[in-house]
PDB file of N, CA and C in Angstrom:
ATOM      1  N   UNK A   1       0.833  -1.160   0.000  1.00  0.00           N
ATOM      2  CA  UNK A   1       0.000   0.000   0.000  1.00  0.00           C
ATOM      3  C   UNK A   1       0.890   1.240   0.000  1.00  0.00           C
ATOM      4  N   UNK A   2       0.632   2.190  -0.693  1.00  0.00           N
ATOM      5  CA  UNK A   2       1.666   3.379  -0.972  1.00  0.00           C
ATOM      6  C   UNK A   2       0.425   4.436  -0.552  1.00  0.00           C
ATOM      7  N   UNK A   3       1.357   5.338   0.372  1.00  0.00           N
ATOM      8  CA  UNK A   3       0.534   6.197   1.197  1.00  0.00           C
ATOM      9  C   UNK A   3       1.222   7.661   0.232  1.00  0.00           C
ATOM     10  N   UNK A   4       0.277   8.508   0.248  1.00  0.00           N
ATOM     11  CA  UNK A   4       0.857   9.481  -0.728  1.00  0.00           C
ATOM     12  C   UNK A   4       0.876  10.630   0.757  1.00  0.00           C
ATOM     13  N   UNK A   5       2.543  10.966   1.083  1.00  0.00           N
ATOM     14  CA  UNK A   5       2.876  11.295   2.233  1.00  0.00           C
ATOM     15  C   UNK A   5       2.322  12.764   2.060  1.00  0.00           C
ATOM     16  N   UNK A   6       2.111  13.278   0.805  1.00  0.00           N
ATOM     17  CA  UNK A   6       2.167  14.920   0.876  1.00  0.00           C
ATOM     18  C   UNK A   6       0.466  15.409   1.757  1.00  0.00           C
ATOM     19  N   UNK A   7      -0.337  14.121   0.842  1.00  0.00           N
ATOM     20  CA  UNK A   7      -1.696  15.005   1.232  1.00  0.00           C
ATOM     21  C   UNK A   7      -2.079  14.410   3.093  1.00  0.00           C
ATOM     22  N   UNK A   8      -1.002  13.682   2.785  1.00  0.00           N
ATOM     23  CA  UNK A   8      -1.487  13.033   4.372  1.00  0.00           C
ATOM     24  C   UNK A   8      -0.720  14.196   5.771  1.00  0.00           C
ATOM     25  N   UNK A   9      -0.026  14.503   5.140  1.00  0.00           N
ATOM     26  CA  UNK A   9       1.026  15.875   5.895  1.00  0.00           C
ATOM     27  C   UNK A   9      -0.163  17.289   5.782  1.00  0.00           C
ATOM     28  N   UNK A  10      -1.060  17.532   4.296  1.00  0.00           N
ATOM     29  CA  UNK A  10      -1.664  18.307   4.308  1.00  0.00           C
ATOM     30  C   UNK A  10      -2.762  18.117   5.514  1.00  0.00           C
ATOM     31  N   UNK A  11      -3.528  16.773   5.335  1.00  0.00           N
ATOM     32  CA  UNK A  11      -4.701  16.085   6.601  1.00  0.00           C
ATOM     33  C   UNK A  11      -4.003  16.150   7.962  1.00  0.00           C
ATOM     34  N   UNK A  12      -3.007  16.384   8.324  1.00  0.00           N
ATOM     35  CA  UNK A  12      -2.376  16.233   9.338  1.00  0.00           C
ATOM     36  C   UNK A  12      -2.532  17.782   9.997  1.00  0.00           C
ATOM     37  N   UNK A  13      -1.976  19.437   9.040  1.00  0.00           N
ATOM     38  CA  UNK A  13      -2.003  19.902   9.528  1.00  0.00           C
ATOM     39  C   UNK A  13      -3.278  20.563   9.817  1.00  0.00           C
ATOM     40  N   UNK A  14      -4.294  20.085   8.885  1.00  0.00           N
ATOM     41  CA  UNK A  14      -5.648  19.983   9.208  1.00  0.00           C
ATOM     42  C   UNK A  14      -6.113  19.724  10.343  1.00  0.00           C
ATOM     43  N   UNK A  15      -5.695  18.637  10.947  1.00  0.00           N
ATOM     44  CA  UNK A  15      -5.896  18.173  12.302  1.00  0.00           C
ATOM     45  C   UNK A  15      -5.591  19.109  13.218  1.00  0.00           C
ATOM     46  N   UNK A  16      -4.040  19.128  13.326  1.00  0.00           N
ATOM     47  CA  UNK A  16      -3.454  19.704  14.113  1.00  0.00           C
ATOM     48  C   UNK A  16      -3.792  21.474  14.427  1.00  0.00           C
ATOM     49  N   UNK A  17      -4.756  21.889  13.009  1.00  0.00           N
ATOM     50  CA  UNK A  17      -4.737  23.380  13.409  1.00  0.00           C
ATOM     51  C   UNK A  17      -6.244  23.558  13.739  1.00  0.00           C
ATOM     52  N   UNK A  18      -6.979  22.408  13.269  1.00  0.00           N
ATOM     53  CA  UNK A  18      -8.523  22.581  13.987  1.00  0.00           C
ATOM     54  C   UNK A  18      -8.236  21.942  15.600  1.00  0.00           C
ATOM     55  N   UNK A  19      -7.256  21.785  16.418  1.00  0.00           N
ATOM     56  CA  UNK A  19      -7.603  20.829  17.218  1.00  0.00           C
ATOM     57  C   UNK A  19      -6.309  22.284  18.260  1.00  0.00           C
ATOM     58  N   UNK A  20      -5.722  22.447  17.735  1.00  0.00           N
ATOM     59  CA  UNK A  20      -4.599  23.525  18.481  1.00  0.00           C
ATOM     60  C   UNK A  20      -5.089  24.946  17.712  1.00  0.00           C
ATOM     61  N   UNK A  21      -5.229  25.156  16.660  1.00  0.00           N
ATOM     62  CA  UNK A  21      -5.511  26.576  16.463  1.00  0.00           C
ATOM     63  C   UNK A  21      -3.897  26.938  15.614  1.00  0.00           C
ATOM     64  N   UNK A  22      -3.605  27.976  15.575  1.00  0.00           N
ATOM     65  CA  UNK A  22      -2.538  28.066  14.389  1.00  0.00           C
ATOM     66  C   UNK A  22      -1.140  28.488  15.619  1.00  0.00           C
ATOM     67  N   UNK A  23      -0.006  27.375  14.704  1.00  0.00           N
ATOM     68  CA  UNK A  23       0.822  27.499  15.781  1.00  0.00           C
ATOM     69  C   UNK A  23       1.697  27.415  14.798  1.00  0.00           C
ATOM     70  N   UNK A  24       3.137  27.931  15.371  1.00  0.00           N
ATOM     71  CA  UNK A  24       4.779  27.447  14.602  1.00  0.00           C
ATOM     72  C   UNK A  24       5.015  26.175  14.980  1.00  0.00           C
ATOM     73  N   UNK A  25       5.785  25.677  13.625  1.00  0.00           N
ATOM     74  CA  UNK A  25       6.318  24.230  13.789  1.00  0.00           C
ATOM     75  C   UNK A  25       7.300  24.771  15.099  1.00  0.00           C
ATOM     76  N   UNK A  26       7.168  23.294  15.736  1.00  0.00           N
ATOM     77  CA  UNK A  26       8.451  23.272  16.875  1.00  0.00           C
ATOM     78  C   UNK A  26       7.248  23.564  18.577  1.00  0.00           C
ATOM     79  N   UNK A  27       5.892  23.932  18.120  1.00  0.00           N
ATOM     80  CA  UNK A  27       5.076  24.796  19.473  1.00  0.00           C
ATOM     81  C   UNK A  27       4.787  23.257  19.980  1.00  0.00           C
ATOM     82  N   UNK A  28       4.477  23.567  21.300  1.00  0.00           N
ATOM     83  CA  UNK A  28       4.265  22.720  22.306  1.00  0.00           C
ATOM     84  C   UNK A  28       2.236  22.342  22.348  1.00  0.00           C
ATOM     85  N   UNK A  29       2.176  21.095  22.568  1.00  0.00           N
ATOM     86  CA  UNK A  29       0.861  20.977  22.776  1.00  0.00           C
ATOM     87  C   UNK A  29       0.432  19.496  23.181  1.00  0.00           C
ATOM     88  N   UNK A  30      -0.410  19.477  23.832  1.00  0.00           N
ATOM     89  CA  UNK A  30      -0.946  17.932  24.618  1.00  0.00           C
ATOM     90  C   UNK A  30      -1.777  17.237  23.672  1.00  0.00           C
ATOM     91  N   UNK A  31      -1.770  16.216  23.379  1.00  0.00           N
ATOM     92  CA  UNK A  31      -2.824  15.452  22.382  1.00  0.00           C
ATOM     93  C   UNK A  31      -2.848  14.361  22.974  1.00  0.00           C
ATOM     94  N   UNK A  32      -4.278  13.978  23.584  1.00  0.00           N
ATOM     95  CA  UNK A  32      -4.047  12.704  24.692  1.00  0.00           C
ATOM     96  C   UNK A  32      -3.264  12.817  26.033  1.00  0.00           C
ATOM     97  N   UNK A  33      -2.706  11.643  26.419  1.00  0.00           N
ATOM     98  CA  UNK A  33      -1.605  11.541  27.361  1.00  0.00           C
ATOM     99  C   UNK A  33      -0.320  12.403  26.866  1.00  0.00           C
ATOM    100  N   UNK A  34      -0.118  12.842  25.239  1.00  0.00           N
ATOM    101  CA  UNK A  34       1.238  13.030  25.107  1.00  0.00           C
ATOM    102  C   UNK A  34       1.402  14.189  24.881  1.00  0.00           C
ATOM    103  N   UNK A  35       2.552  14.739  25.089  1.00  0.00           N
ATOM    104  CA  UNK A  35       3.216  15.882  24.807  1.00  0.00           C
ATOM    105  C   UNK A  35       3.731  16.073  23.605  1.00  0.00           C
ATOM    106  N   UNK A  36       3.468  16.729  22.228  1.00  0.00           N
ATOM    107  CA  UNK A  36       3.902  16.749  21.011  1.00  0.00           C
ATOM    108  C   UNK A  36       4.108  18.250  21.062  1.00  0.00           C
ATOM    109  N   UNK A  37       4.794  18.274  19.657  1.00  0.00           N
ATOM    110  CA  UNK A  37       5.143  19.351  19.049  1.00  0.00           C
ATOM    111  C   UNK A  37       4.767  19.491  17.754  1.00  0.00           C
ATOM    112  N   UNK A  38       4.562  20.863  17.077  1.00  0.00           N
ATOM    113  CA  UNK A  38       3.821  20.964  15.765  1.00  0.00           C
ATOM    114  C   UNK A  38       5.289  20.444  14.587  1.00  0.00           C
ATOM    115  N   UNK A  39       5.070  19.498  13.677  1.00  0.00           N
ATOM    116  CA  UNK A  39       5.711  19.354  13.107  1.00  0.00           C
ATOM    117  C   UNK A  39       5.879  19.853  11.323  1.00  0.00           C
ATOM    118  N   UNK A  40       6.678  19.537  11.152  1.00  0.00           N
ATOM    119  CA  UNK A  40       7.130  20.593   9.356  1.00  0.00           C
ATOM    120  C   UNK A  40       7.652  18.444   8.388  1.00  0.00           C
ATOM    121  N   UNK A  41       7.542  19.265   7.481  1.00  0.00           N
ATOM    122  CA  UNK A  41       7.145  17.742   6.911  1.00  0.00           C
ATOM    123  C   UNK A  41       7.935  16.742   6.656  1.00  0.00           C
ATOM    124  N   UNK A  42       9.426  16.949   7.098  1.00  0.00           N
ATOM    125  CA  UNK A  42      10.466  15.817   7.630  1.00  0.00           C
ATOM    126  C   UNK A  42      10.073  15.187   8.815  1.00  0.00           C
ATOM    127  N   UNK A  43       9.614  16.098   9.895  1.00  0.00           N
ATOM    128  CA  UNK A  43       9.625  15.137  10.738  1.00  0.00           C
ATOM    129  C   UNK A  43       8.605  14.647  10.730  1.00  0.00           C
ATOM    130  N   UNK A  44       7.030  15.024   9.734  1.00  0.00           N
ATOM    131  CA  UNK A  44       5.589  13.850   9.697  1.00  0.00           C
ATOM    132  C   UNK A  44       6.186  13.162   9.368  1.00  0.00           C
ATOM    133  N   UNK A  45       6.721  13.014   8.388  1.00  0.00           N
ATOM    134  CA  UNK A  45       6.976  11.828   7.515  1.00  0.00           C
ATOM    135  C   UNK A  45       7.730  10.702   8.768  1.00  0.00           C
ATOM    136  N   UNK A  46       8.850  10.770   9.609  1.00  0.00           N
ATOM    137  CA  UNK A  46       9.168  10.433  10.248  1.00  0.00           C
ATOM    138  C   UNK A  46       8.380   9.466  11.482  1.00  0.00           C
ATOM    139  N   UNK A  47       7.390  10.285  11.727  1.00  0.00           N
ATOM    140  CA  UNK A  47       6.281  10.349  12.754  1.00  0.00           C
ATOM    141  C   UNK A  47       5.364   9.056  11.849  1.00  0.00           C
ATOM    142  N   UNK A  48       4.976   9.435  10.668  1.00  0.00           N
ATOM    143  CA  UNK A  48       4.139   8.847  10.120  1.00  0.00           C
ATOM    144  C   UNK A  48       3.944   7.556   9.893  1.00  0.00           C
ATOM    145  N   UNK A  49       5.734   6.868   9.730  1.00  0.00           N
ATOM    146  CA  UNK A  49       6.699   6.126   9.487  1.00  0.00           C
ATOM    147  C   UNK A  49       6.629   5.082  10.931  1.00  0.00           C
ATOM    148  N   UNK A  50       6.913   5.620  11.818  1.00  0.00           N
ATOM    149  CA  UNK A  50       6.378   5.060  13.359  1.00  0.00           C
ATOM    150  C   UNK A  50       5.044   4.670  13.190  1.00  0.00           C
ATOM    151  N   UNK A  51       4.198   5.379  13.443  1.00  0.00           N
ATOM    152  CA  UNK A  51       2.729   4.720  13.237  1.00  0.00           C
ATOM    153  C   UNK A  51       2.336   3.567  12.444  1.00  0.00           C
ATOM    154  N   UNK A  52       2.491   3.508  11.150  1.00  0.00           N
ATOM    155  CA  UNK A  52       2.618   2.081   9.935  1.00  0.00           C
ATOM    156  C   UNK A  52       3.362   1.068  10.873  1.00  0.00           C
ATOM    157  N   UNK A  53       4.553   1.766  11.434  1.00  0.00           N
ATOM    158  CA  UNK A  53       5.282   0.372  11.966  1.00  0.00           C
ATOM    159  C   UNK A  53       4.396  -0.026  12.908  1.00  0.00           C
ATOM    160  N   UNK A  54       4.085   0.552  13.942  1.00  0.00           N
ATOM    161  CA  UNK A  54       3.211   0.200  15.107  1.00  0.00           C
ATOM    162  C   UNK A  54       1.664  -0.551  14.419  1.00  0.00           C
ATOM    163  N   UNK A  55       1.382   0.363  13.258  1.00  0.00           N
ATOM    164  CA  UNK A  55      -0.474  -0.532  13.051  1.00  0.00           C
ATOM    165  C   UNK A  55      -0.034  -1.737  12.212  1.00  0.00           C
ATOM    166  N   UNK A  56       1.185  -1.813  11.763  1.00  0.00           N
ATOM    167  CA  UNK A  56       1.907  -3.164  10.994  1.00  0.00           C
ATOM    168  C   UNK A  56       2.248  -4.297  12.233  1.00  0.00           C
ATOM    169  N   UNK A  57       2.221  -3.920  12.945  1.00  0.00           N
ATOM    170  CA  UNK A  57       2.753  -4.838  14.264  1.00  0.00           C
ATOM    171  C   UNK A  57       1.315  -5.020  14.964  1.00  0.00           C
ATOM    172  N   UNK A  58       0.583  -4.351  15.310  1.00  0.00           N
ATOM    173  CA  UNK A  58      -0.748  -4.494  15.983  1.00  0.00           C
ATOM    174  C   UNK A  58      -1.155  -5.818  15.160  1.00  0.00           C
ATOM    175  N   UNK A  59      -1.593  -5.335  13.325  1.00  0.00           N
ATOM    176  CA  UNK A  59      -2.173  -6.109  12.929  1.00  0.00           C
ATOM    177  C   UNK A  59      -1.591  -7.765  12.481  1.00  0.00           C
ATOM    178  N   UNK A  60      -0.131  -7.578  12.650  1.00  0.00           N
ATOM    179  CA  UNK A  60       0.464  -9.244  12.480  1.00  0.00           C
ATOM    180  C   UNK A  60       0.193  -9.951  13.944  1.00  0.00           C
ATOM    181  N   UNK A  61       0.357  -9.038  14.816  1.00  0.00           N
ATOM    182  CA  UNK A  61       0.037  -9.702  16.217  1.00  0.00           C
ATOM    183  C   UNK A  61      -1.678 -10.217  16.014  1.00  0.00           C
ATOM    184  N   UNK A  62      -2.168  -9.152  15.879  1.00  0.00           N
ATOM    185  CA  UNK A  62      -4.077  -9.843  15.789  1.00  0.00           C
ATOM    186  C   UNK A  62      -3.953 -10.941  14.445  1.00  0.00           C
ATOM    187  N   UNK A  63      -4.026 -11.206  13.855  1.00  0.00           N
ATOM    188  CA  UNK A  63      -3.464 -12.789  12.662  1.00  0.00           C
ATOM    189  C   UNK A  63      -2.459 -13.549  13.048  1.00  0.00           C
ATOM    190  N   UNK A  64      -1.303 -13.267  13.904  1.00  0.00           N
ATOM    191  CA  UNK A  64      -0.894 -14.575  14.897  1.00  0.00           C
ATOM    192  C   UNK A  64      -2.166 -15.091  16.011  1.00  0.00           C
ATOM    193  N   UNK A  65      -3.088 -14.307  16.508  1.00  0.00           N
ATOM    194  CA  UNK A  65      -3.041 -14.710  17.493  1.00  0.00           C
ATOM    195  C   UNK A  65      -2.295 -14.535  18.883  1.00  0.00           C
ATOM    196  N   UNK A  66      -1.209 -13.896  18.674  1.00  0.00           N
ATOM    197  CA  UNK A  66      -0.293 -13.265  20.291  1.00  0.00           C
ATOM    198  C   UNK A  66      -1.139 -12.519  21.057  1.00  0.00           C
ATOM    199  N   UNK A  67      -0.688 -12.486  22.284  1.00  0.00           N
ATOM    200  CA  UNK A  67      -1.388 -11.521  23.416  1.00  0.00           C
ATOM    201  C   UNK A  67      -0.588 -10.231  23.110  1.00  0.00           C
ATOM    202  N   UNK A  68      -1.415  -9.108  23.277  1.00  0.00           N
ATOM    203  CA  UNK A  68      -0.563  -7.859  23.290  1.00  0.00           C
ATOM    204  C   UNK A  68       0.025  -7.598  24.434  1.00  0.00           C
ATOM    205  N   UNK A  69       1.268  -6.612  24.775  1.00  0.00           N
ATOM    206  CA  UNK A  69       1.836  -6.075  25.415  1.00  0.00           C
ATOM    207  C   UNK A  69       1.754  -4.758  25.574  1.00  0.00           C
ATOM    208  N   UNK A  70       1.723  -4.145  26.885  1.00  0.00           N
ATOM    209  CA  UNK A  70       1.336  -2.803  27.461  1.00  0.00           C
ATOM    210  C   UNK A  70       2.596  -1.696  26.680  1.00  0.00           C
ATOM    211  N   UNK A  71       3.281  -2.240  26.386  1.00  0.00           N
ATOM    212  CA  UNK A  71       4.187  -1.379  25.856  1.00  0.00           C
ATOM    213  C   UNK A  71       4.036  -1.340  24.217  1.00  0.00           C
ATOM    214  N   UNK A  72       3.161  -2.187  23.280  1.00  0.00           N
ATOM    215  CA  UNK A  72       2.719  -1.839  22.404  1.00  0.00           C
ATOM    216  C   UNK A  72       1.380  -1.037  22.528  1.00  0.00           C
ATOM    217  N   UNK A  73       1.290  -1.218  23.081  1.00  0.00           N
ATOM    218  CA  UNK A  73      -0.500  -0.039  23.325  1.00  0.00           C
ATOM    219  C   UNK A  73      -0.030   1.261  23.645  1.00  0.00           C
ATOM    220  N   UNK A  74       0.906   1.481  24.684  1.00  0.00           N
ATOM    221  CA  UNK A  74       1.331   2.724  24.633  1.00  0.00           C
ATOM    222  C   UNK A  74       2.501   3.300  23.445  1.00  0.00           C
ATOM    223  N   UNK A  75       3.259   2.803  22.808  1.00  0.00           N
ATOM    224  CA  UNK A  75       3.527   2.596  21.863  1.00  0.00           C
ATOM    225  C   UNK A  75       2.951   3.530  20.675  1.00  0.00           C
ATOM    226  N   UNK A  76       1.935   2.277  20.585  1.00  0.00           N
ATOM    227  CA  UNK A  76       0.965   2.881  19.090  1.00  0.00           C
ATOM    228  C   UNK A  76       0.274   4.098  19.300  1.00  0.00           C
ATOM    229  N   UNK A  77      -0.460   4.116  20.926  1.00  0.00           N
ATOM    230  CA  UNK A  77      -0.821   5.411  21.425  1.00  0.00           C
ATOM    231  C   UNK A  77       0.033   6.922  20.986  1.00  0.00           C
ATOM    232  N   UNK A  78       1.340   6.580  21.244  1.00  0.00           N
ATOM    233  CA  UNK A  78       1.989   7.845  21.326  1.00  0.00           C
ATOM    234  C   UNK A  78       2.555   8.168  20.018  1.00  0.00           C
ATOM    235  N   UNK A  79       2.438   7.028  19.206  1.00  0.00           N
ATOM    236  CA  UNK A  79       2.785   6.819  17.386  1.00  0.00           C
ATOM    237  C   UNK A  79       1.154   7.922  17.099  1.00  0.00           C
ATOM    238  N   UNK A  80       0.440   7.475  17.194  1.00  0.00           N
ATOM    239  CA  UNK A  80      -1.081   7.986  17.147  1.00  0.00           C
ATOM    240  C   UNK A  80      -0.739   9.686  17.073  1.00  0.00           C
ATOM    241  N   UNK A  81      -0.842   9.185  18.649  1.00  0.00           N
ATOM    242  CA  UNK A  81      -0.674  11.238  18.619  1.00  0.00           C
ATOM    243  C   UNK A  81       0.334  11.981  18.522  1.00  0.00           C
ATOM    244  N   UNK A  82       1.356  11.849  17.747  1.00  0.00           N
ATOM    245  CA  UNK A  82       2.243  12.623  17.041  1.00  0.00           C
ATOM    246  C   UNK A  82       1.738  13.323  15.914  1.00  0.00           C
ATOM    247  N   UNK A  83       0.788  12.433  15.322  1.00  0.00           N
ATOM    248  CA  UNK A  83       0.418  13.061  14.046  1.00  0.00           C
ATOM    249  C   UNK A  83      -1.250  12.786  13.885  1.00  0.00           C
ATOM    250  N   UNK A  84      -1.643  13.366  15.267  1.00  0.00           N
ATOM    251  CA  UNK A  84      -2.947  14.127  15.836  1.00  0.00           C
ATOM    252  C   UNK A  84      -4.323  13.049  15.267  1.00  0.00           C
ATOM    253  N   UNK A  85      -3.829  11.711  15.543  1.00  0.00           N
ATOM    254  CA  UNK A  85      -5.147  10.668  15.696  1.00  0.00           C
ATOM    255  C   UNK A  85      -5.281  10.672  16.991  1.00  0.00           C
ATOM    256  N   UNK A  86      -6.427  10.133  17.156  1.00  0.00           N
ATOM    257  CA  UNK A  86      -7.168   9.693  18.161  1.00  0.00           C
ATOM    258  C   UNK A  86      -6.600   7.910  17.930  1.00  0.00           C
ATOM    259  N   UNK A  87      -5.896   7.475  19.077  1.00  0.00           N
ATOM    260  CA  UNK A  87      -5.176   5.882  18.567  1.00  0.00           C
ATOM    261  C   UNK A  87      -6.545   4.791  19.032  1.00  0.00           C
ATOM    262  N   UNK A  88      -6.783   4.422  17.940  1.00  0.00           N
ATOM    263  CA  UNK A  88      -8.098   3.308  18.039  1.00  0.00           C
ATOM    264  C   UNK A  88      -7.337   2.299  19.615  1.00  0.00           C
ATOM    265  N   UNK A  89      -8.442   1.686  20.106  1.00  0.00           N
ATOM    266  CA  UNK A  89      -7.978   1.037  21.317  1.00  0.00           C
ATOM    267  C   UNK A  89      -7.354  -0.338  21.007  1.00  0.00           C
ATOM    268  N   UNK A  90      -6.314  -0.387  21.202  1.00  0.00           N
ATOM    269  CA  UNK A  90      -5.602  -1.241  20.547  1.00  0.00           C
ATOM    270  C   UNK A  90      -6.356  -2.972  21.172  1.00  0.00           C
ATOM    271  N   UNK A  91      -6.528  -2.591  22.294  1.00  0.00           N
ATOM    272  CA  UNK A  91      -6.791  -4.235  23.301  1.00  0.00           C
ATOM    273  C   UNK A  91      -8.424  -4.483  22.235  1.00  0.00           C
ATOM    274  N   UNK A  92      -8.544  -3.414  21.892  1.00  0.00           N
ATOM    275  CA  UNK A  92     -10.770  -3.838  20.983  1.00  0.00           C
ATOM    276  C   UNK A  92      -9.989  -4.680  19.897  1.00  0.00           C
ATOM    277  N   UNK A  93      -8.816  -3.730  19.333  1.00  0.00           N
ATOM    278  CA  UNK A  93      -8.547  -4.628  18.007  1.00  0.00           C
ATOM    279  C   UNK A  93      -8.751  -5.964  17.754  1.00  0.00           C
ATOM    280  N   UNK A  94      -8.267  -6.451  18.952  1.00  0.00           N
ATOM    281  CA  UNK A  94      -8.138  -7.426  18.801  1.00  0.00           C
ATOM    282  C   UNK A  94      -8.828  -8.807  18.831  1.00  0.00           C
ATOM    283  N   UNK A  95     -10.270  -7.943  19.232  1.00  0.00           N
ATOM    284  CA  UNK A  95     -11.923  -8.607  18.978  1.00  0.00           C
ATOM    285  C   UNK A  95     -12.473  -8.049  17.625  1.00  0.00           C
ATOM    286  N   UNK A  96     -11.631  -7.102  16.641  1.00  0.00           N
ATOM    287  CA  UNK A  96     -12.137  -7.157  15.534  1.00  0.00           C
ATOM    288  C   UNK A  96     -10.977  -6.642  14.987  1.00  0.00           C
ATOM    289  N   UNK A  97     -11.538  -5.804  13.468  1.00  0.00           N
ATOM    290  CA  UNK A  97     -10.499  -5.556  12.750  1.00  0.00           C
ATOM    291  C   UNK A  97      -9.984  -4.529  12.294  1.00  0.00           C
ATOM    292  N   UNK A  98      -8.362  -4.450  12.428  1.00  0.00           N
ATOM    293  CA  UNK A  98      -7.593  -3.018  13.293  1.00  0.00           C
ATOM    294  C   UNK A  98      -8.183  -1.847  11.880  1.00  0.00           C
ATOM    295  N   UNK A  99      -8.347  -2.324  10.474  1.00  0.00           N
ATOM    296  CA  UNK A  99      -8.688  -1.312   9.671  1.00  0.00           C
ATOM    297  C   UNK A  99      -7.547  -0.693   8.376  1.00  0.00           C
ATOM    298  N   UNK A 100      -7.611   0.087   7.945  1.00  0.00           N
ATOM    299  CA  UNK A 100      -6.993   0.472   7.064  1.00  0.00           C
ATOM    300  C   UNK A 100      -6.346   2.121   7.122  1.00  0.00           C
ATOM    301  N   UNK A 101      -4.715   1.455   8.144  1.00  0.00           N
ATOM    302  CA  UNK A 101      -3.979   2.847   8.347  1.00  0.00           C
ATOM    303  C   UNK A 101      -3.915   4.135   6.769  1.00  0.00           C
ATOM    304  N   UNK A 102      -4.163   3.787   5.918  1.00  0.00           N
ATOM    305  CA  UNK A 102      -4.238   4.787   4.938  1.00  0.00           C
ATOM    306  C   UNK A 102      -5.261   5.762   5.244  1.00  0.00           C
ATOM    307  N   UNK A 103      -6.210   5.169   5.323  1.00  0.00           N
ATOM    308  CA  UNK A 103      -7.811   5.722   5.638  1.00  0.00           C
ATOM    309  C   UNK A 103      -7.997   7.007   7.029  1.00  0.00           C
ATOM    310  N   UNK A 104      -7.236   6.353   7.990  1.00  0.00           N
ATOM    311  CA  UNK A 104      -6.452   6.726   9.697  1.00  0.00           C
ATOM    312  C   UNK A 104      -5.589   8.305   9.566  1.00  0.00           C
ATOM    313  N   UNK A 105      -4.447   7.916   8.478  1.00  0.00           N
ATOM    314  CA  UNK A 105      -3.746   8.801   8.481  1.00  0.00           C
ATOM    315  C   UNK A 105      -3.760  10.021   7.572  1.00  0.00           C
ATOM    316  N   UNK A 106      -5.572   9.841   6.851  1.00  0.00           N
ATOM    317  CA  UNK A 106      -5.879  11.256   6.369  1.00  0.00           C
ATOM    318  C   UNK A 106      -6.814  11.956   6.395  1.00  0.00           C
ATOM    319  N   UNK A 107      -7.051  10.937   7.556  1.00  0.00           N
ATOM    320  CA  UNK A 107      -8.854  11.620   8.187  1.00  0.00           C
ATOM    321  C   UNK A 107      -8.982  13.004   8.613  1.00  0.00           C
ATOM    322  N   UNK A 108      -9.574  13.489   8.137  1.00  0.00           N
ATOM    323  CA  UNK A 108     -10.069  15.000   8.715  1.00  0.00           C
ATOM    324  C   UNK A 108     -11.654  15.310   9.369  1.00  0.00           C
ATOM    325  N   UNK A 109     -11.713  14.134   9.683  1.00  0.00           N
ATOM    326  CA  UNK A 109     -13.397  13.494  10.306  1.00  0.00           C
ATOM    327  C   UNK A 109     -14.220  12.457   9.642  1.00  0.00           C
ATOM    328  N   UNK A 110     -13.642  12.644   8.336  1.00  0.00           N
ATOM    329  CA  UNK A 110     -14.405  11.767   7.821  1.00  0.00           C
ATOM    330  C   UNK A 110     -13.254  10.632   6.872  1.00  0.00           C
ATOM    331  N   UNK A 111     -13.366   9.062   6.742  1.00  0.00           N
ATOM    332  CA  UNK A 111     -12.256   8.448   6.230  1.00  0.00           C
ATOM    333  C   UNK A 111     -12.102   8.480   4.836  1.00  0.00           C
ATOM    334  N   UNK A 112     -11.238   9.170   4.546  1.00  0.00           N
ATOM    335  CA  UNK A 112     -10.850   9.146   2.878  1.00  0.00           C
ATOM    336  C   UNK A 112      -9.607   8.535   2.680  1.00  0.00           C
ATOM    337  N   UNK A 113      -9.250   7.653   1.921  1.00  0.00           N
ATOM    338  CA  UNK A 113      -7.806   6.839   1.861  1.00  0.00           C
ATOM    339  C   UNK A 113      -7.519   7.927   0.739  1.00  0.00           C
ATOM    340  N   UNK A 114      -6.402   7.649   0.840  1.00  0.00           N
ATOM    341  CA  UNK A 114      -5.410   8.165   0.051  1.00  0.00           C
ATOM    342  C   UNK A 114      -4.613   7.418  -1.374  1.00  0.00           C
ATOM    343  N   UNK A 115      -4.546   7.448  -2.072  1.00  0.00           N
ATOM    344  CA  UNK A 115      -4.482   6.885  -3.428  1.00  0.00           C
ATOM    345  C   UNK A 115      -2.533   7.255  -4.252  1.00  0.00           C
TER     346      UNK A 115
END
């Protein structure tokens, strides 16, 4: 699946400026439990890059069959809110199905994948 990083950086600062209001890259702000900073589009991409790894690992763990670990939940949590999702509950995942991170990472309320 090829995520087209630009418009997902555009959905991102979408997020980030309906949810903080208009800030400089580098500003401080709480999203969830975490402490982030507004980012410029090396470091989404970076950020973005974490998250795939984390919903790539959620979802091989839910198709093994493994028990999750508290340190992947917080994990994916803090992968999540770097780049201003709301992190689906990772322990539900695993009574159904985790979904389609494309869809996740360009939501602006409503799910549009990215192409």
């Amino acid at each position: 699946m090829a995520i087209d990083v630009d418009a997902a950086f555009q959905s991102y600062e979408t997020r980030f400026r309906e949810k903080f209001g208009e800030k400089p890259v580098g500003a401080f702000a709480k999203f969830a439990n975490t402490m982030i900073q507004k980012l410029d589009r090396a470091g989404f991409e970076a950020r973005l890059e974490a998250y795939l790894r984390w919903h790539r690992e959620s979802k091989r763990l839910l198709g093994s069959g493994a028990t999750i670990s508290d340190v992947l939940v917080m994990e994916f949590e803090e992968a999540s809110s770097w780049i201003c999702l709301e992190a689906p509950n990772v322990l539900e995942m695993f009574s159904g199905e985790v979904g389609d991170p494309a869809e996740m990472v360009t939501s602006t309320g409503q799910r549009a994948a990215v192409k």
